[in-house]
N, C-alpha and C. Protein backbone atom coordinates (compact mmCIF):
# COMPACT_ATOMS: atom_id res chain seq x y z
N UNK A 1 165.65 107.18 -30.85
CA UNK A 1 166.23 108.46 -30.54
C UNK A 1 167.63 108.51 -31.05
N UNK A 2 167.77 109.37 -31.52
CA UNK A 2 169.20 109.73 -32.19
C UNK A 2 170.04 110.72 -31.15
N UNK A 3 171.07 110.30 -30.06
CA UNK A 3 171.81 111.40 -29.46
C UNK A 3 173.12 110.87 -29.82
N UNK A 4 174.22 111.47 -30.77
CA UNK A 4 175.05 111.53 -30.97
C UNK A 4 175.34 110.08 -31.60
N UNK A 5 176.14 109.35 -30.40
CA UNK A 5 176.64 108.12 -31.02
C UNK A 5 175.84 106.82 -30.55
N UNK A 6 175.01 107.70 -29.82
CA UNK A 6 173.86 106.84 -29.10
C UNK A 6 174.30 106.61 -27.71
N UNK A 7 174.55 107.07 -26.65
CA UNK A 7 174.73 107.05 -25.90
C UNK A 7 173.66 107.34 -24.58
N UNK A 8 172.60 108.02 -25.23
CA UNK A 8 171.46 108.09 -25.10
C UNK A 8 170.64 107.13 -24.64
N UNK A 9 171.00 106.21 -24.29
CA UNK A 9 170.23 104.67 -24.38
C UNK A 9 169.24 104.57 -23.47
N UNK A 10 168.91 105.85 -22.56
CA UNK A 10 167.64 105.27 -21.35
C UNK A 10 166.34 105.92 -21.74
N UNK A 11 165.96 106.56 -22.50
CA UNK A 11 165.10 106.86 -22.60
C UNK A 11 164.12 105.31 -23.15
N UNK A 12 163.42 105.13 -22.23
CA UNK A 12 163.28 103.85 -22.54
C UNK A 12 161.83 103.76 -22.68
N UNK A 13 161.07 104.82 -22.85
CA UNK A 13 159.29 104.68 -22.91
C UNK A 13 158.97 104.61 -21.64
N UNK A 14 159.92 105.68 -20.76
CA UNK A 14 158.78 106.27 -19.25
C UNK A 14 158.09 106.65 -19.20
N UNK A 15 156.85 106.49 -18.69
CA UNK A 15 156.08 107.22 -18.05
C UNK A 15 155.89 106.91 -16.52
N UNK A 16 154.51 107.89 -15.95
CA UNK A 16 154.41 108.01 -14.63
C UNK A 16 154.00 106.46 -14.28
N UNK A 17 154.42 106.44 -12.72
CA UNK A 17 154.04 105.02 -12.29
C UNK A 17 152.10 104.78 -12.23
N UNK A 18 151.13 104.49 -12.88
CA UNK A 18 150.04 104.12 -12.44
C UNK A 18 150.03 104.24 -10.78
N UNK A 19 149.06 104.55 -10.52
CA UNK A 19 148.32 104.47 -8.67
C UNK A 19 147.85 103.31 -8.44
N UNK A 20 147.22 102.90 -9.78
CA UNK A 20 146.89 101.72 -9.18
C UNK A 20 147.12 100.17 -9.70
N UNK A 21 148.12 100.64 -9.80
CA UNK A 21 148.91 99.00 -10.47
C UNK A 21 149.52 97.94 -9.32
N UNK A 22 148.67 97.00 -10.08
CA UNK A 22 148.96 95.92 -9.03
C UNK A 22 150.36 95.40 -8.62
N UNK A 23 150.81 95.29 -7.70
CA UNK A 23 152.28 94.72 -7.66
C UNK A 23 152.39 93.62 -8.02
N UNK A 24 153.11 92.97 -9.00
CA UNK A 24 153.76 92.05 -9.58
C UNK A 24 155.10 91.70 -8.58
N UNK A 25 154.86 90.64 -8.16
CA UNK A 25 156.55 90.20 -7.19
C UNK A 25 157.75 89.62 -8.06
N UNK A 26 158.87 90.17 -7.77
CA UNK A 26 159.70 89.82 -8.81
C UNK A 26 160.02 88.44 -8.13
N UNK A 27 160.66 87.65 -8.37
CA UNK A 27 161.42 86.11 -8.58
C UNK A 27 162.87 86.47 -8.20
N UNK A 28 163.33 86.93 -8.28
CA UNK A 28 164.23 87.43 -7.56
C UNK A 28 165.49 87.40 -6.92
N UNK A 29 165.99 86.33 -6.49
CA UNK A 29 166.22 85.66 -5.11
C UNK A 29 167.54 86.66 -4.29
N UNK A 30 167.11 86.77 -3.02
CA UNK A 30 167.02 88.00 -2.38
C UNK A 30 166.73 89.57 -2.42
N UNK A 31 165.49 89.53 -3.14
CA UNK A 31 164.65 90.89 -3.09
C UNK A 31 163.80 90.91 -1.34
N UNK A 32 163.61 91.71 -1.09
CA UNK A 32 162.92 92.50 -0.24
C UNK A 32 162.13 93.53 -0.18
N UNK A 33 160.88 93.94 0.25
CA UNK A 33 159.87 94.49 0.18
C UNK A 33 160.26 96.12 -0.18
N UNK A 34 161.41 96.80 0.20
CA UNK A 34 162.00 97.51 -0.84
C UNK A 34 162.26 97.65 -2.17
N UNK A 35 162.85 96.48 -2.32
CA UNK A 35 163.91 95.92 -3.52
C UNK A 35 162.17 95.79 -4.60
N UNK A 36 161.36 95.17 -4.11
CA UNK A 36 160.19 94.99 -4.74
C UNK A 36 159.61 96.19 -4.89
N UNK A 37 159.49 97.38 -3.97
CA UNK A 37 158.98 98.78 -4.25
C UNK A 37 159.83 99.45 -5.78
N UNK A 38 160.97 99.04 -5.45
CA UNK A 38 161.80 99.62 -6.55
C UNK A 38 161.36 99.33 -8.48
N UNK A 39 161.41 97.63 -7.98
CA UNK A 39 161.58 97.56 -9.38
C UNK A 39 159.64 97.65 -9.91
N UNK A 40 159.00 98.09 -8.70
CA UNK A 40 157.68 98.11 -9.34
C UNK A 40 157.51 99.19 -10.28
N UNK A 41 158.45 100.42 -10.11
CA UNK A 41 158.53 101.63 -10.54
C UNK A 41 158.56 101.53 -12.02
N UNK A 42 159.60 100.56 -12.09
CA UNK A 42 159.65 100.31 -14.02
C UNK A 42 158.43 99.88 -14.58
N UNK A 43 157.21 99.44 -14.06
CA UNK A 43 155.92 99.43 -15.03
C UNK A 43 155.43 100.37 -15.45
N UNK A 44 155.93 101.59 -14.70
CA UNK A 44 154.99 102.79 -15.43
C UNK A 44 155.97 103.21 -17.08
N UNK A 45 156.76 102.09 -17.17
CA UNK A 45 157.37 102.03 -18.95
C UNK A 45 156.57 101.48 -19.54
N UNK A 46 155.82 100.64 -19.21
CA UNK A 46 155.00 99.81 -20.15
C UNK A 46 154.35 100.44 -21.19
N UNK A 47 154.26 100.33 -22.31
CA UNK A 47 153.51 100.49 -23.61
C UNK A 47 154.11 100.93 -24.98
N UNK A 48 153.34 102.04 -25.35
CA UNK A 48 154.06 101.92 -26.95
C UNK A 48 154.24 103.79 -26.85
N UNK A 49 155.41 103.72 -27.34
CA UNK A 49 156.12 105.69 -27.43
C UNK A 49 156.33 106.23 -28.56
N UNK A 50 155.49 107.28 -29.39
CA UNK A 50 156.07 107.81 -30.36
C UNK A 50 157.11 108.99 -29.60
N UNK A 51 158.29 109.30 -30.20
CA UNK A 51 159.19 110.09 -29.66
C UNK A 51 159.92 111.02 -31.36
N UNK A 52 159.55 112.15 -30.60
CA UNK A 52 159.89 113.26 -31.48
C UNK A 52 161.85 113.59 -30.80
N UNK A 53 162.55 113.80 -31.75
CA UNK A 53 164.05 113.99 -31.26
C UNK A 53 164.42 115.33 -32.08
N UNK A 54 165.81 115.68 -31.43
CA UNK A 54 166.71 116.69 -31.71
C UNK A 54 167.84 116.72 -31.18
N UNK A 55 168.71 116.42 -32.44
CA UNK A 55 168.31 116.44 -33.79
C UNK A 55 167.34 115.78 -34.42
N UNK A 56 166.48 115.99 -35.36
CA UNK A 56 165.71 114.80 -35.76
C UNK A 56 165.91 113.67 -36.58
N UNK A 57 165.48 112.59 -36.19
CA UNK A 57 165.20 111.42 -36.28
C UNK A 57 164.86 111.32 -38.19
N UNK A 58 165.65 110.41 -38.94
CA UNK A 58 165.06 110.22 -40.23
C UNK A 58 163.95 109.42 -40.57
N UNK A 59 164.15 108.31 -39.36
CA UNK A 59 162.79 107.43 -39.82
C UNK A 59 162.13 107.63 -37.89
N UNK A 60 161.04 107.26 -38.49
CA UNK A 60 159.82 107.35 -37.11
C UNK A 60 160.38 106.50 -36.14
N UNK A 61 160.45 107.04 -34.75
CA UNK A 61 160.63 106.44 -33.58
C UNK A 61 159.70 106.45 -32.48
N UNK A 62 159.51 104.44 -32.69
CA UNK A 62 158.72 103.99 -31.67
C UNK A 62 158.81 103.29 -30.60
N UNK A 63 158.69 103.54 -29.44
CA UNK A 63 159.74 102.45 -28.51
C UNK A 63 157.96 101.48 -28.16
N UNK A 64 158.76 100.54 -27.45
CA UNK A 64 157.47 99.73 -26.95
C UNK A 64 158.23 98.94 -25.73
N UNK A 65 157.93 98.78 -24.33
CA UNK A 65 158.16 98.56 -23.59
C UNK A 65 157.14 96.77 -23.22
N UNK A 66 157.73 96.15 -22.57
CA UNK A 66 157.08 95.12 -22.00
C UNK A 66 157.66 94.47 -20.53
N UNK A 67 156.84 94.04 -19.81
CA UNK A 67 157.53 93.24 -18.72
C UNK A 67 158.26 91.75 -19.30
N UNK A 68 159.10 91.17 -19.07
CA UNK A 68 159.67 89.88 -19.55
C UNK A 68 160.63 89.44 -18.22
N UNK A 69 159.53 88.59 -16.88
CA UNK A 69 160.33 88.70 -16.24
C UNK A 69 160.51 89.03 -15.13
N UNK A 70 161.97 89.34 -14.43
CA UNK A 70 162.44 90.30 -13.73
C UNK A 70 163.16 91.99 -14.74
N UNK A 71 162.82 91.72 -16.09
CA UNK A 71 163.31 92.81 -16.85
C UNK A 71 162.31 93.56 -17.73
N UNK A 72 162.25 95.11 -17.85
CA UNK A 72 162.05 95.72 -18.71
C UNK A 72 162.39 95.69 -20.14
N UNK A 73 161.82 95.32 -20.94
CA UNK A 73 162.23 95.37 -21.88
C UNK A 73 161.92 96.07 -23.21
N UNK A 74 162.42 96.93 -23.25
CA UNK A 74 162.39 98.35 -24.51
C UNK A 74 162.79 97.78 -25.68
N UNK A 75 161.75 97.86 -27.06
CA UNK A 75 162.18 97.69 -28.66
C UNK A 75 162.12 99.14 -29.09
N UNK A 76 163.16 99.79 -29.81
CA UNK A 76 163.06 100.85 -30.33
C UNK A 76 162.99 100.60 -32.51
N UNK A 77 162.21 101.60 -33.12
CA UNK A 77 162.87 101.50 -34.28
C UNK A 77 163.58 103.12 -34.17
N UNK A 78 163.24 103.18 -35.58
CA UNK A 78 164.25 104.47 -35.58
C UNK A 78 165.53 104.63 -36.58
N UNK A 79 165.75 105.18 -36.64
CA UNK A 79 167.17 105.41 -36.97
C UNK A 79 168.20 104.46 -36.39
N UNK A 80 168.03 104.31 -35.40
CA UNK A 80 169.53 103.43 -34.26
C UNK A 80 168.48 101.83 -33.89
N UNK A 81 167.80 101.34 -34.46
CA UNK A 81 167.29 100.16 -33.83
C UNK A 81 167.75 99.84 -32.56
N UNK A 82 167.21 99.04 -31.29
CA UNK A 82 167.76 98.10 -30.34
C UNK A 82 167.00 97.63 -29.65
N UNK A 83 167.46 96.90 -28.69
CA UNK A 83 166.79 96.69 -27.34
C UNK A 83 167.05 96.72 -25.98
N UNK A 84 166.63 97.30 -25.17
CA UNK A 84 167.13 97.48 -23.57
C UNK A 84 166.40 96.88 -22.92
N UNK A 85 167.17 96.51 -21.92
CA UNK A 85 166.66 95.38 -20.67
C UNK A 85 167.25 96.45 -19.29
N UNK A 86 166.10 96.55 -18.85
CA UNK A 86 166.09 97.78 -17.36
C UNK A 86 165.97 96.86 -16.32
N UNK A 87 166.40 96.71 -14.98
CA UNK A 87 165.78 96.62 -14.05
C UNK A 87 166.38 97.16 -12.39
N UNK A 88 165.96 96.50 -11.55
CA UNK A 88 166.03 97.12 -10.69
C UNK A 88 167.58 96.30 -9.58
N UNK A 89 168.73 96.73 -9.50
CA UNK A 89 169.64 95.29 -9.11
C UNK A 89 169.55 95.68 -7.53
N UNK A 90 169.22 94.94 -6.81
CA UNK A 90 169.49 94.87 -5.36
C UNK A 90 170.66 94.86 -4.92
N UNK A 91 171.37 94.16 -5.39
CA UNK A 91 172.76 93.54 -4.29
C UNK A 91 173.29 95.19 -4.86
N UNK A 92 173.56 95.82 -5.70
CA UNK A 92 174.06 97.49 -6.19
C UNK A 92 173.55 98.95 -5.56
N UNK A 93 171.87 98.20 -5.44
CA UNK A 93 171.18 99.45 -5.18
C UNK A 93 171.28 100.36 -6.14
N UNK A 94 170.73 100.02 -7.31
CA UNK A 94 170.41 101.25 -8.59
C UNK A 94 169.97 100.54 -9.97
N UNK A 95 169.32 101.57 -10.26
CA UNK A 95 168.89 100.56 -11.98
C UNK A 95 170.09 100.87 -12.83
N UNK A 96 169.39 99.79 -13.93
CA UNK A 96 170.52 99.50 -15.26
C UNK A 96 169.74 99.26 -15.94
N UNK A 97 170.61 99.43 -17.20
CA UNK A 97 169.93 99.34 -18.19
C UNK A 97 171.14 98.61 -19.66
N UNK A 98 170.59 97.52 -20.21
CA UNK A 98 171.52 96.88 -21.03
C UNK A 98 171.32 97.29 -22.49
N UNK A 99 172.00 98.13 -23.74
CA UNK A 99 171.00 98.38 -24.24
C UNK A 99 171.76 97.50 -25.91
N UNK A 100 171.04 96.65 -26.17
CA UNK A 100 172.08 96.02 -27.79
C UNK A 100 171.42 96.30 -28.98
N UNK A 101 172.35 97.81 -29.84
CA UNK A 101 171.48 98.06 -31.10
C UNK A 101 171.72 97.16 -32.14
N UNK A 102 171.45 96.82 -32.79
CA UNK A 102 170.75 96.14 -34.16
C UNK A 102 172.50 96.15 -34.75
N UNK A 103 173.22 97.10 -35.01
CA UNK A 103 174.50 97.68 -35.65
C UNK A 103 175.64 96.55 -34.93
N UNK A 104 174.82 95.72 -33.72
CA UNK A 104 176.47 95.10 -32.35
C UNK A 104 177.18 95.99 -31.56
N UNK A 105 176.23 97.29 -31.54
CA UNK A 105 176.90 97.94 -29.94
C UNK A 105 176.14 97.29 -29.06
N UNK A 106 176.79 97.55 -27.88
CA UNK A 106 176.21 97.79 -26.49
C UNK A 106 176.56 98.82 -25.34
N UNK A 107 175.81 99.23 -25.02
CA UNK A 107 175.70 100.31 -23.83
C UNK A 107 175.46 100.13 -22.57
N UNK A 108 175.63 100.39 -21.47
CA UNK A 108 175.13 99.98 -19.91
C UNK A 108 174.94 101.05 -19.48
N UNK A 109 174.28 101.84 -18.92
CA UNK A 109 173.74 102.86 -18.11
C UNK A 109 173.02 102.69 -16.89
N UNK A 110 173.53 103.34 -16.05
CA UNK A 110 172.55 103.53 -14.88
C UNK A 110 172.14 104.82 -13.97
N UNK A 111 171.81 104.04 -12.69
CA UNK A 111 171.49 105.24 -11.97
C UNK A 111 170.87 104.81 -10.42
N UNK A 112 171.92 106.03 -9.35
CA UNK A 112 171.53 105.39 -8.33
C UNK A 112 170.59 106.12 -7.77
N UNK A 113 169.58 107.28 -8.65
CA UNK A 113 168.33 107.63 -7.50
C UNK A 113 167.34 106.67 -7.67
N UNK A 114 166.44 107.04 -6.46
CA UNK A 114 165.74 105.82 -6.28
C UNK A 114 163.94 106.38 -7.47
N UNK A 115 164.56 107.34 -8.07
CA UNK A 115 163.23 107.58 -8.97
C UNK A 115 163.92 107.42 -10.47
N UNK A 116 163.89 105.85 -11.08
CA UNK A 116 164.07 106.37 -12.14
C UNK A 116 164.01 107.04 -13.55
N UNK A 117 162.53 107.69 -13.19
CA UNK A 117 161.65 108.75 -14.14
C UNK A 117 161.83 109.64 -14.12
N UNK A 118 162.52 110.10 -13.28
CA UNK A 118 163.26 111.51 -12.64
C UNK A 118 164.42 111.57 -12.20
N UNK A 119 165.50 111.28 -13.31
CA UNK A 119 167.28 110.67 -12.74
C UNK A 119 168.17 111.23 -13.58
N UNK A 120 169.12 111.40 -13.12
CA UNK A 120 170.05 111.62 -14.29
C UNK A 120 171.23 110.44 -14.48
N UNK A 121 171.19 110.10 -15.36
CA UNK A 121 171.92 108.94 -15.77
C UNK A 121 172.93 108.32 -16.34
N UNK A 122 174.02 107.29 -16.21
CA UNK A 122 175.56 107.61 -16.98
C UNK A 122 175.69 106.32 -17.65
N UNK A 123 176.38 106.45 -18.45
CA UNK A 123 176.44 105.50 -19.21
C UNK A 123 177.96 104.78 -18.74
N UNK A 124 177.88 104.05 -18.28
CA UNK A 124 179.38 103.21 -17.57
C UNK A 124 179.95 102.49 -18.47
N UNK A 125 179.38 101.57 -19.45
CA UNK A 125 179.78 100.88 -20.50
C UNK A 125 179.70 100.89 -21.88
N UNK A 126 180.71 101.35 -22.88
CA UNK A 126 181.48 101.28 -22.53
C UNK A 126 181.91 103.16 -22.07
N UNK A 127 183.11 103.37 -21.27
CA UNK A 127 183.40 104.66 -20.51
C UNK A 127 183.16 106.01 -21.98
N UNK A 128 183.50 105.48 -23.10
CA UNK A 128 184.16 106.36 -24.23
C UNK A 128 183.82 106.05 -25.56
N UNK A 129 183.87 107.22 -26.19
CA UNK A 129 183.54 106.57 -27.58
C UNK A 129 184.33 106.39 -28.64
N UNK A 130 183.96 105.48 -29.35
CA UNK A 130 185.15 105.14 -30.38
C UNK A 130 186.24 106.27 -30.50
N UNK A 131 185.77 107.74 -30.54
CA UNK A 131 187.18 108.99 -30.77
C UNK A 131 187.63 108.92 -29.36
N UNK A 132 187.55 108.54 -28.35
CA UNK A 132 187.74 108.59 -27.16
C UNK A 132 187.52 109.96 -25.96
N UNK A 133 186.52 110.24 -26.27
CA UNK A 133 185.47 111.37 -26.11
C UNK A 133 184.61 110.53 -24.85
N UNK A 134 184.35 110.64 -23.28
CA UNK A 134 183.62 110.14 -22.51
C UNK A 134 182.29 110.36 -22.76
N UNK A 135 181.75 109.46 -22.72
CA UNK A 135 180.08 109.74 -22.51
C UNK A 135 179.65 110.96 -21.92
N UNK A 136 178.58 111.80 -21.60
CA UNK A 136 177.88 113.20 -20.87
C UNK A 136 177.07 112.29 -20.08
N UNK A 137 176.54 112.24 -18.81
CA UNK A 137 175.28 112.10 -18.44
C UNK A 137 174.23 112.62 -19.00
N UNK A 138 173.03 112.19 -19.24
CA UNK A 138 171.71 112.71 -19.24
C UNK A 138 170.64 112.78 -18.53
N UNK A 139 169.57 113.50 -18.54
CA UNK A 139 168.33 113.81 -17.52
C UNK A 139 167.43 112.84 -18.18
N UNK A 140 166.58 112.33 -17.60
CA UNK A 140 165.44 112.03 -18.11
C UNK A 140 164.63 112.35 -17.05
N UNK A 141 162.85 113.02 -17.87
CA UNK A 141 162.23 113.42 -16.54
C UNK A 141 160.85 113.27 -17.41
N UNK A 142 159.69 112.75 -16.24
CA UNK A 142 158.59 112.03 -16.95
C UNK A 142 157.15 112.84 -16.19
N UNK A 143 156.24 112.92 -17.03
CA UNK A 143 154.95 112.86 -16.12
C UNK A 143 153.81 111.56 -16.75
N UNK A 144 152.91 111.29 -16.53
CA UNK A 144 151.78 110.68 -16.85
C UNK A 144 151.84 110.09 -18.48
N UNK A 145 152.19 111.19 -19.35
CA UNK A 145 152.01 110.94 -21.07
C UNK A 145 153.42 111.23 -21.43
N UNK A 146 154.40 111.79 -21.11
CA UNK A 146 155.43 112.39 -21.42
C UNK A 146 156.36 111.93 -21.04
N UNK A 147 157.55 111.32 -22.03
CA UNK A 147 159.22 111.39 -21.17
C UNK A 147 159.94 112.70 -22.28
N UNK A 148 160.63 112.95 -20.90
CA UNK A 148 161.51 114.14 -21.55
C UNK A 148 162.81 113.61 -21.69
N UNK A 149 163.93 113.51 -22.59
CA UNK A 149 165.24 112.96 -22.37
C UNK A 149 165.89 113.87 -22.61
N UNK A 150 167.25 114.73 -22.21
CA UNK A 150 168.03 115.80 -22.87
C UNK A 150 169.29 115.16 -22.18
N UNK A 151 170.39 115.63 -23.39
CA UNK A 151 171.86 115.06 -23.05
C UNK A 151 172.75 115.91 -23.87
N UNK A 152 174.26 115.63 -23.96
CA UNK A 152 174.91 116.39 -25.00
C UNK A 152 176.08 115.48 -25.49
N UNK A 153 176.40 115.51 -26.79
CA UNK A 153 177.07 114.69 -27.04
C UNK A 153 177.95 115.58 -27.57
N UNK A 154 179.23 114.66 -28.35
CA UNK A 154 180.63 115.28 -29.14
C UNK A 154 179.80 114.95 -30.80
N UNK A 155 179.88 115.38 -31.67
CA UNK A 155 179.56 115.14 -33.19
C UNK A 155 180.55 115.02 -33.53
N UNK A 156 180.53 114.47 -35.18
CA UNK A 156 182.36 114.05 -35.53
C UNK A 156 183.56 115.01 -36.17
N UNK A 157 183.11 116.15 -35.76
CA UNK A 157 184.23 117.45 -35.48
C UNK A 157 184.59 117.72 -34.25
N UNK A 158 183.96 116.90 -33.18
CA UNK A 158 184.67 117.19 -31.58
C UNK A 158 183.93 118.21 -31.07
N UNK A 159 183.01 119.25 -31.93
CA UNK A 159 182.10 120.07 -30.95
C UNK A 159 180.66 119.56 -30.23
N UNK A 160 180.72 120.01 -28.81
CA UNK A 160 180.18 119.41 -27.89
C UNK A 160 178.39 120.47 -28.61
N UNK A 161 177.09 119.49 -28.74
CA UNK A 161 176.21 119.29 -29.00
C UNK A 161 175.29 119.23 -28.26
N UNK A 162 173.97 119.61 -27.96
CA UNK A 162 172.96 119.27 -27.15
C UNK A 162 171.96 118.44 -27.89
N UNK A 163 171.10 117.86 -27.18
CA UNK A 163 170.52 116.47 -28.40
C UNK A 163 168.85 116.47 -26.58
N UNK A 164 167.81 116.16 -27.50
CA UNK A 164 166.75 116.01 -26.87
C UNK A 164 165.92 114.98 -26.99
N UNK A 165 164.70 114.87 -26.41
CA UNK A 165 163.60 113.57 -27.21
C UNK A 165 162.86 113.36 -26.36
N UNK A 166 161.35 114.04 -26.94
CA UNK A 166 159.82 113.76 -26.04
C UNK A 166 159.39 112.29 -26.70
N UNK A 167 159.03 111.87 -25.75
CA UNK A 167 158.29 110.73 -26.30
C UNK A 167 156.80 110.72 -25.64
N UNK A 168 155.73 110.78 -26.22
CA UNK A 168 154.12 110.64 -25.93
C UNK A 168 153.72 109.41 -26.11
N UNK A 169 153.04 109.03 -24.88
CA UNK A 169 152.55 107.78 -24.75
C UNK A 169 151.32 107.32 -25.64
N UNK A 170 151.34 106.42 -26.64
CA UNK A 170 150.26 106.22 -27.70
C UNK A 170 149.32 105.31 -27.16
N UNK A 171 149.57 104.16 -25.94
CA UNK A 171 149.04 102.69 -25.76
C UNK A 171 149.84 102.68 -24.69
């Protein structure tokens, strides 16, 4: 997904949580039967995302999600290559997300609702971007086959931008 300077970083190949997915116990050490409800939520990322963007994307973007873990872990290609590591932090109470593109950025984003298929999300690390322009929050919002991502960024004339990206679940 291409949003601006990439700041964009959670759209991470959500979809809806399965009904009937088995719980996997995280490893953890001090999770709790909460803390375990939570991070069960991130399996419904699992698989492979073609994602249509806007602006659009020059080369094809595919994310692919896997468990590794106690972490989510998102490969994107694309235009912006990377990889994000999601999960669920207890001792904080909210997900994160680590995200390192291919180029040697990194991004941190999170979010403290307790749905994170349906959140809006900030990017904490780093606060600003190279022009020193703060990050926007973004929405991300999911059903069954679909993540929706919308955000707005600065472009490199300083006018503020809106930027999108469906991604359909292939696998």
């Amino acid at each position: 997904m291409n949003f601006g300077l990439r700041n964009f970083a959670m759209c991470l190949g959500v979809a809806a949580i399965p009904a009937a997915a088995a719980a996997q116990l995280s490893t953890a050490p001090g999770y709790k039967a909460f803390d375990q409800q939570q991070q069960a939520k991130l399996r419904g990322w699992v698989g492979t995302w073609r994602c249509v963007d806007n602006p659009p994307s020059k080369k094809p973007d595919i994310e692919t999600t896997k468990q590794d873990g106690n972490f989510f872990v998102t490969r994107e290609s694309g235009d912006n290559p990377n990889t994000e590591y999601t999960r669920w932090s207890y001792s904080y109470k909210m997900f994160y997300t680590v995200e390192l593109d291919d180029q040697g950025g990194t991004t941190v984003s999170s979010t403290k609702s307790l749905d994170p298929l349906n959140a809006s999300w900030v990017t904490v690390f780093p606060s600003r971007y190279p022009n020193g322009r703060a990050f926007l929050p973004y929405a991300v919002s999911t059903n069954a086959t679909t993540i929706t991502s919308k955000g707005q960024y600065y472009d490199d004339k300083g006018n503020l931008k809106t930027s999108s990206s469906v991604c359909t679940k292939t696998s």
